[in-house]
C-alpha atoms as a PDB file:
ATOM      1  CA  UNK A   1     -57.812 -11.449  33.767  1.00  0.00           C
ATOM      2  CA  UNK A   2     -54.647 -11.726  32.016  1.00  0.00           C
ATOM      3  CA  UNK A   3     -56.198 -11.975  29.220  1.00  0.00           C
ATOM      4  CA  UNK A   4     -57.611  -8.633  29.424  1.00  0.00           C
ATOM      5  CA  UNK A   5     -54.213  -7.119  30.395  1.00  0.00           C
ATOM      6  CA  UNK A   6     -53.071  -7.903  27.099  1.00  0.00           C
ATOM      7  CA  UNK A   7     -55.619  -6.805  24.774  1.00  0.00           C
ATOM      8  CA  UNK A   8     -54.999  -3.561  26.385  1.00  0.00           C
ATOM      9  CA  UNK A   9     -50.992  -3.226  26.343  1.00  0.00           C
ATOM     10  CA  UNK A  10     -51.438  -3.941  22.642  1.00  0.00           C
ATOM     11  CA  UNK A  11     -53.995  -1.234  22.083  1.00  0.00           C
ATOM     12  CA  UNK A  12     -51.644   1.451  24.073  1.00  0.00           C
ATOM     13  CA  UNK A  13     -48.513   0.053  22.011  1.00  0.00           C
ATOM     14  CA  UNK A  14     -47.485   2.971  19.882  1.00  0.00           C
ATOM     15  CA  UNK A  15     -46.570   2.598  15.732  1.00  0.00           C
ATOM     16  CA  UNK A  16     -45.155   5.122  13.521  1.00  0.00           C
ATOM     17  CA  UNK A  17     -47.651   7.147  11.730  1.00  0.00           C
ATOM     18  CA  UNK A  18     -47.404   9.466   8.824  1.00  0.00           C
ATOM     19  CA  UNK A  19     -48.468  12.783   9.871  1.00  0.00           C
ATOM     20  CA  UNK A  20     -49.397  15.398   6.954  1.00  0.00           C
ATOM     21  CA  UNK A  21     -48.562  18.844   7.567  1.00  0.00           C
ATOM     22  CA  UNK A  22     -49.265  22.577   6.015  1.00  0.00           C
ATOM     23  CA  UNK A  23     -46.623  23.621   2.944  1.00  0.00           C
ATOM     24  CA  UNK A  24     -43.697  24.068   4.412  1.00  0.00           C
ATOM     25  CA  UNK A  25     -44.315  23.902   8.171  1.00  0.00           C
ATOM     26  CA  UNK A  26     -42.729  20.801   8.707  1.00  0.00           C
ATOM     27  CA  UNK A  27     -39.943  22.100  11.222  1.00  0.00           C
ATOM     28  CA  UNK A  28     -42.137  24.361  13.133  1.00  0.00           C
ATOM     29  CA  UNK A  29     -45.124  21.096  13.608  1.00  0.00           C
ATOM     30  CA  UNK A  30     -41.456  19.434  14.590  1.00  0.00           C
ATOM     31  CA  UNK A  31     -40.873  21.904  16.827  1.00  0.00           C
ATOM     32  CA  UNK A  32     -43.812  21.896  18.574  1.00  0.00           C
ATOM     33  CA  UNK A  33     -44.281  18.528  18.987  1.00  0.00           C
ATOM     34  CA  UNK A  34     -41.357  18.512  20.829  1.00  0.00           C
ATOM     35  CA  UNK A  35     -43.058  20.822  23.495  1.00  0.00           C
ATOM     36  CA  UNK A  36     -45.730  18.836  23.723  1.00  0.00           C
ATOM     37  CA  UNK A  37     -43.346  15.779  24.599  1.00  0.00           C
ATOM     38  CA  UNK A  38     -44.911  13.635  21.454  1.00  0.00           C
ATOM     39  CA  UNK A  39     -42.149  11.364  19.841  1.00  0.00           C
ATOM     40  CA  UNK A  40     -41.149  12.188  16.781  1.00  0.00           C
ATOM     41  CA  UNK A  41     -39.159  12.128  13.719  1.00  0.00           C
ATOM     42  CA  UNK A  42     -38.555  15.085  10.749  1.00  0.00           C
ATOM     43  CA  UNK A  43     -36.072  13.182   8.445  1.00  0.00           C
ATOM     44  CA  UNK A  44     -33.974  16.281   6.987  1.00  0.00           C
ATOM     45  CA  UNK A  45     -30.987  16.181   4.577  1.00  0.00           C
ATOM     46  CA  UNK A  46     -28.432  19.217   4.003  1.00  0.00           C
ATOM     47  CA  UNK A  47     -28.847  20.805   0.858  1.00  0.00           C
ATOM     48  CA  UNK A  48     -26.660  23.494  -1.133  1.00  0.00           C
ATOM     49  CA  UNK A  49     -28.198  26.377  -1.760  1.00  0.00           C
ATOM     50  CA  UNK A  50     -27.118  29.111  -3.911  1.00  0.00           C
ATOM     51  CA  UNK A  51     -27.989  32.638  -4.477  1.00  0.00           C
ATOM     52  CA  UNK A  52     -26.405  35.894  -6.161  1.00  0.00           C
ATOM     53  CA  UNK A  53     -24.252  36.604  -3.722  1.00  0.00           C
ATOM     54  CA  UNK A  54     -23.577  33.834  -1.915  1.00  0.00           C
ATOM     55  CA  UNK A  55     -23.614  30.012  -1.216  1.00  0.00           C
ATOM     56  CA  UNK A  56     -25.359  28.010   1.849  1.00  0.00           C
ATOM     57  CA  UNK A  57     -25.757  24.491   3.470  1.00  0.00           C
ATOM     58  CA  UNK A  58     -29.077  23.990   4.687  1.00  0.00           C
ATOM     59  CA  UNK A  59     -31.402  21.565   5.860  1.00  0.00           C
ATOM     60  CA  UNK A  60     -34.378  20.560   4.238  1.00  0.00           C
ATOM     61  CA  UNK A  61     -37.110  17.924   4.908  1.00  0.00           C
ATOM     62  CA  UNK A  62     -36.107  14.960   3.152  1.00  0.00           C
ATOM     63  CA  UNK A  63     -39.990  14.411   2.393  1.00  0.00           C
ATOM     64  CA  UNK A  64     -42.125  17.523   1.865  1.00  0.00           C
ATOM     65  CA  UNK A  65     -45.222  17.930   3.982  1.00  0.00           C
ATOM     66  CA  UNK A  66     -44.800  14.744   6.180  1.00  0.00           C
ATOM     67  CA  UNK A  67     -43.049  13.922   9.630  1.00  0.00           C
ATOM     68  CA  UNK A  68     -43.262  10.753  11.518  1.00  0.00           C
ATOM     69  CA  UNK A  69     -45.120  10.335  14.858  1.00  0.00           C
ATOM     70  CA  UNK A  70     -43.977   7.347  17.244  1.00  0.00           C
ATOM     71  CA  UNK A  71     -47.482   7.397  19.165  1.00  0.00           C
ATOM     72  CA  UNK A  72     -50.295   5.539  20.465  1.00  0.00           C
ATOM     73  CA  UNK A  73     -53.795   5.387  19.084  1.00  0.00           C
ATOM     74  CA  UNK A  74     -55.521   6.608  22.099  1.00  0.00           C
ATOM     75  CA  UNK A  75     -52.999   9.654  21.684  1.00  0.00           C
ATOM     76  CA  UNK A  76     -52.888   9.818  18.219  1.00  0.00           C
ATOM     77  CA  UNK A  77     -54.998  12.907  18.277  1.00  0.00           C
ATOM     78  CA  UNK A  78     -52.216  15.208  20.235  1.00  0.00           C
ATOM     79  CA  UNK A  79     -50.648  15.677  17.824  1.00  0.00           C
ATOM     80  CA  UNK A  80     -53.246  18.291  15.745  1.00  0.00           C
ATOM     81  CA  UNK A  81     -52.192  20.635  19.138  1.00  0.00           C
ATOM     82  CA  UNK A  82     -49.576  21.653  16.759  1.00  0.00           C
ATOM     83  CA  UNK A  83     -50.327  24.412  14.862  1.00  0.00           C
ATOM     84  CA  UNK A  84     -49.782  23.226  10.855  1.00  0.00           C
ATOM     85  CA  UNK A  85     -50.230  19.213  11.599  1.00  0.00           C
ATOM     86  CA  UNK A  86     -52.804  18.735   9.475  1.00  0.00           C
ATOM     87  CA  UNK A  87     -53.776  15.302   9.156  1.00  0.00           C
ATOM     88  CA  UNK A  88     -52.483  11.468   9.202  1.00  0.00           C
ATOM     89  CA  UNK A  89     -51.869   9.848   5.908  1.00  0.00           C
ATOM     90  CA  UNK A  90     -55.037   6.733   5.467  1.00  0.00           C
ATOM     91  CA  UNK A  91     -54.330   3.595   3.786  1.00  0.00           C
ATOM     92  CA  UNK A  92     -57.282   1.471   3.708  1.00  0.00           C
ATOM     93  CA  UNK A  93     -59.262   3.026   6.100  1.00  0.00           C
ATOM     94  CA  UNK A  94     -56.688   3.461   9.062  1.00  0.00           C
ATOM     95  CA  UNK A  95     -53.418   5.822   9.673  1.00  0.00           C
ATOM     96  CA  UNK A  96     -51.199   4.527   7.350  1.00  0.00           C
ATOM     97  CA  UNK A  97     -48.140   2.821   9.767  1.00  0.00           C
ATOM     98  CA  UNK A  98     -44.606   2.797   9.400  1.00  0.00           C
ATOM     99  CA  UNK A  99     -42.620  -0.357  10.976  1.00  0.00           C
ATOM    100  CA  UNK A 100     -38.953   0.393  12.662  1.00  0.00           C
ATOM    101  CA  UNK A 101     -37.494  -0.935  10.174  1.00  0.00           C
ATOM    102  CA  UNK A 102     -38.949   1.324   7.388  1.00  0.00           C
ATOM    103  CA  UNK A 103     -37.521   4.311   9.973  1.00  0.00           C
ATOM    104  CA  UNK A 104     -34.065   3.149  10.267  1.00  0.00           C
ATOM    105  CA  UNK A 105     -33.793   2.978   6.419  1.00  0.00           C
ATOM    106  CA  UNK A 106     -35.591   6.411   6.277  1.00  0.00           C
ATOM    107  CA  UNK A 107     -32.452   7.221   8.485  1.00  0.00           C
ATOM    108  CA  UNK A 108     -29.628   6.097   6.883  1.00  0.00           C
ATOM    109  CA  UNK A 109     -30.935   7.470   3.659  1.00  0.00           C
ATOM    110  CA  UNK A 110     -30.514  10.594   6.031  1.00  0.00           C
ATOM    111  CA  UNK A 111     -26.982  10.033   7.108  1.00  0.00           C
ATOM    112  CA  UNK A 112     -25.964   8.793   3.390  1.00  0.00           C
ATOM    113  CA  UNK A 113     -23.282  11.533   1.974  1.00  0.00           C
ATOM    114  CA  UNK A 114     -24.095  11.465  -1.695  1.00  0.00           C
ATOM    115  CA  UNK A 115     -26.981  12.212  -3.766  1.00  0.00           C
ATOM    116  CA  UNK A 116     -30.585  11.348  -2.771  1.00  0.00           C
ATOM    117  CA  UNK A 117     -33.758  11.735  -4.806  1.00  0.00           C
ATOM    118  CA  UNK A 118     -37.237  11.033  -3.700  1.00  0.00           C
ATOM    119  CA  UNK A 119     -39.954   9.802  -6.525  1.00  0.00           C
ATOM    120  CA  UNK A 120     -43.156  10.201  -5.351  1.00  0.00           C
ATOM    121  CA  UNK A 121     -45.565   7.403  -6.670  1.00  0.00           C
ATOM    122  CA  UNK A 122     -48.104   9.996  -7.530  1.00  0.00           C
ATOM    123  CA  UNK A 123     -50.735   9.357 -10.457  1.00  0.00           C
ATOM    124  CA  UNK A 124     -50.656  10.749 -13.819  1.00  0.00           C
ATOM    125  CA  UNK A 125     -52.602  10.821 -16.675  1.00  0.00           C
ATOM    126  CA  UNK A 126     -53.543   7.803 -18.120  1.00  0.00           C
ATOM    127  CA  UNK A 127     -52.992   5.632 -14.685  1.00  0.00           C
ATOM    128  CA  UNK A 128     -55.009   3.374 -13.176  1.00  0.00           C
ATOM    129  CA  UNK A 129     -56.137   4.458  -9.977  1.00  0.00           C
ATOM    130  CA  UNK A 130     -58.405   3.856  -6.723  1.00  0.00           C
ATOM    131  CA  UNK A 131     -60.045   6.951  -4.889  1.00  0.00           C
ATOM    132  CA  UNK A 132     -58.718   6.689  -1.241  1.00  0.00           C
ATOM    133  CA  UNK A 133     -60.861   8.720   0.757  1.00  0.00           C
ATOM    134  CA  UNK A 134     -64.343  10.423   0.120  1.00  0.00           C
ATOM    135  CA  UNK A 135     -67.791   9.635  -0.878  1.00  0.00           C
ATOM    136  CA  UNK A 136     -66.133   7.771  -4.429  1.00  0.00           C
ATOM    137  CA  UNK A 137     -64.050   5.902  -2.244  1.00  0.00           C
ATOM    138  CA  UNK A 138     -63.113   2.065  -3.834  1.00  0.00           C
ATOM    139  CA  UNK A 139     -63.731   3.579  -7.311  1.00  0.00           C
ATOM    140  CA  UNK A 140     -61.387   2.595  -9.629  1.00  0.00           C
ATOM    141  CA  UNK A 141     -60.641   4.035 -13.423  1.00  0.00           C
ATOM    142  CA  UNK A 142     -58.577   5.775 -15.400  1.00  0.00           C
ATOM    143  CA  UNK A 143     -57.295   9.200 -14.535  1.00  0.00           C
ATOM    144  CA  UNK A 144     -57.526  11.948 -17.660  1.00  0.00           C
ATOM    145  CA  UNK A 145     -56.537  15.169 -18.001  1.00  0.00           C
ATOM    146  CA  UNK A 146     -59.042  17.900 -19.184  1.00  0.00           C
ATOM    147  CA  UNK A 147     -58.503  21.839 -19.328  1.00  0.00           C
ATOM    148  CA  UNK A 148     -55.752  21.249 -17.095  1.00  0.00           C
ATOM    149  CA  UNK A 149     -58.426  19.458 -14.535  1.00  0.00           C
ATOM    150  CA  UNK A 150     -57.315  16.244 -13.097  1.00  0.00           C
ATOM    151  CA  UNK A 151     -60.593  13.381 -13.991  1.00  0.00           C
ATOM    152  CA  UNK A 152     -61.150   9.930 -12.301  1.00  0.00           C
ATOM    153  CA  UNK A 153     -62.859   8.201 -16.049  1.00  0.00           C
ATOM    154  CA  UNK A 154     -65.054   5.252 -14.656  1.00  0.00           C
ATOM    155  CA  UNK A 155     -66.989   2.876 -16.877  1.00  0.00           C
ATOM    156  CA  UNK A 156     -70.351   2.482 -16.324  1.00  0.00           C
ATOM    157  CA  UNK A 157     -70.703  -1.275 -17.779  1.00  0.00           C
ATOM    158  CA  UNK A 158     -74.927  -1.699 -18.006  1.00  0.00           C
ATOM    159  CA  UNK A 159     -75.098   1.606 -20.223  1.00  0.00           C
ATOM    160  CA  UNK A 160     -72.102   1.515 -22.066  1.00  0.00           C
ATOM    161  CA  UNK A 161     -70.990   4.995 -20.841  1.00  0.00           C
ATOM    162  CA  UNK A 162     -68.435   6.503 -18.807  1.00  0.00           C
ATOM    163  CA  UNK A 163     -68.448   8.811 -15.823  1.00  0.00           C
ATOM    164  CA  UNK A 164     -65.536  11.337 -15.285  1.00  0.00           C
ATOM    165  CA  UNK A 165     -65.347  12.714 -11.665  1.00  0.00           C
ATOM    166  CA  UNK A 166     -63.352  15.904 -11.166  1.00  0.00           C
ATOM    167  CA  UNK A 167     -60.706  14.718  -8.521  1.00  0.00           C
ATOM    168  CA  UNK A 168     -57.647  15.793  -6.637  1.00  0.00           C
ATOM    169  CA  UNK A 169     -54.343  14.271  -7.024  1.00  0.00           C
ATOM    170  CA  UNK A 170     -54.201  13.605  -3.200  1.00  0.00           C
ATOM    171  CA  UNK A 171     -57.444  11.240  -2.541  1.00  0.00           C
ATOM    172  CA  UNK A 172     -56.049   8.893  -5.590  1.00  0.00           C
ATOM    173  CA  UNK A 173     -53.556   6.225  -5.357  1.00  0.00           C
ATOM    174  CA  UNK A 174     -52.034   4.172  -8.298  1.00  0.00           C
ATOM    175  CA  UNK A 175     -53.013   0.820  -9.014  1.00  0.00           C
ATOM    176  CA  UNK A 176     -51.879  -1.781 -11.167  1.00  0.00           C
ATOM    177  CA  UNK A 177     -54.459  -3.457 -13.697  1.00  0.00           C
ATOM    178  CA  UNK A 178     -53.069  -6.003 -15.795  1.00  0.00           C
END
């Protein structure tokens, strides 16, 4: 019986999960998670801003189009309540999961006074890369540029040809071929 007890406590435990949300509706998904009472985190950093006429701090997400959800996986769907959560990030095949200590950095990059830049480890042309979600999911070739059309170039091996599938940047994730 204990036993049982738990299995269960760990499937309730709750993990930090990348939530995707529309362009630029990160504070307002924020915001309404909040109403709904779902745990959360929208890492922002001030920014100086300057027009014409006039200068202004303000604060901006420190990673466009994601917040962090502290939350369950039997809840995990409350959060698309919120008008402009979109979806979770995947990483092979499940919500991709944040630990603590991967928050507390994210929030002391947060707190830290100077400078910040986030890189992105998106693909370009000419990378290897794996197709992360979608019927082509586990392919893996060479991303190419054509007519300004992002291409996943795979080999086809028994008939010494190659297959180019049209592909968004977003379902592709870099990989390292020696």
């Amino acid at each position: 019986m204990m036993e049982v007890m738990e299995n269960s406590s760990k499937q309730q435990r709750a993990i930090w999960r990348v939530l995707v949300t529309r362009s630029r509706a990160e504070k307002q998904v924020s915001s309404q998670l909040e109403k709904l009472g779902v745990v959360h985190y929208l890492p922002l950093r001030k920014e100086l801003r300057m027009w014409h006429d006039r200068k202004k701090w303000v604060e901006l997400p420190l990673f466009n189009g994601y917040l962090f959800v502290h939350i369950a996986a039997a809840e995990q769907n409350r959060v698309f309540d919120a008008i402009g959560a979109v979806r979770y990030l995947w990483e092979n095949g499940k919500p991709a999961g944040l630990t603590e200590a991967e928050i507390d950095r994210i929030k002391r990059i947060c707190n830290y006074e100077d400078e910040v830049a986030i890189i992105y480890n998106s693909c370009e042309t000419g990378d290897w890369a794996e197709v992360q979600e979608g019927p082509f999911k586990g392919y893996k070739g060479i991303l190419i540029e054509k007519k300004g059309r992002l291409y996943l170039q795979f080999a086809i091996k028994g008939i010494t040809c190659s297959a180019l599938l049209h592909i968004h940047a977003a379902k592709v994730s870099r990989i390292n071929i020696p």
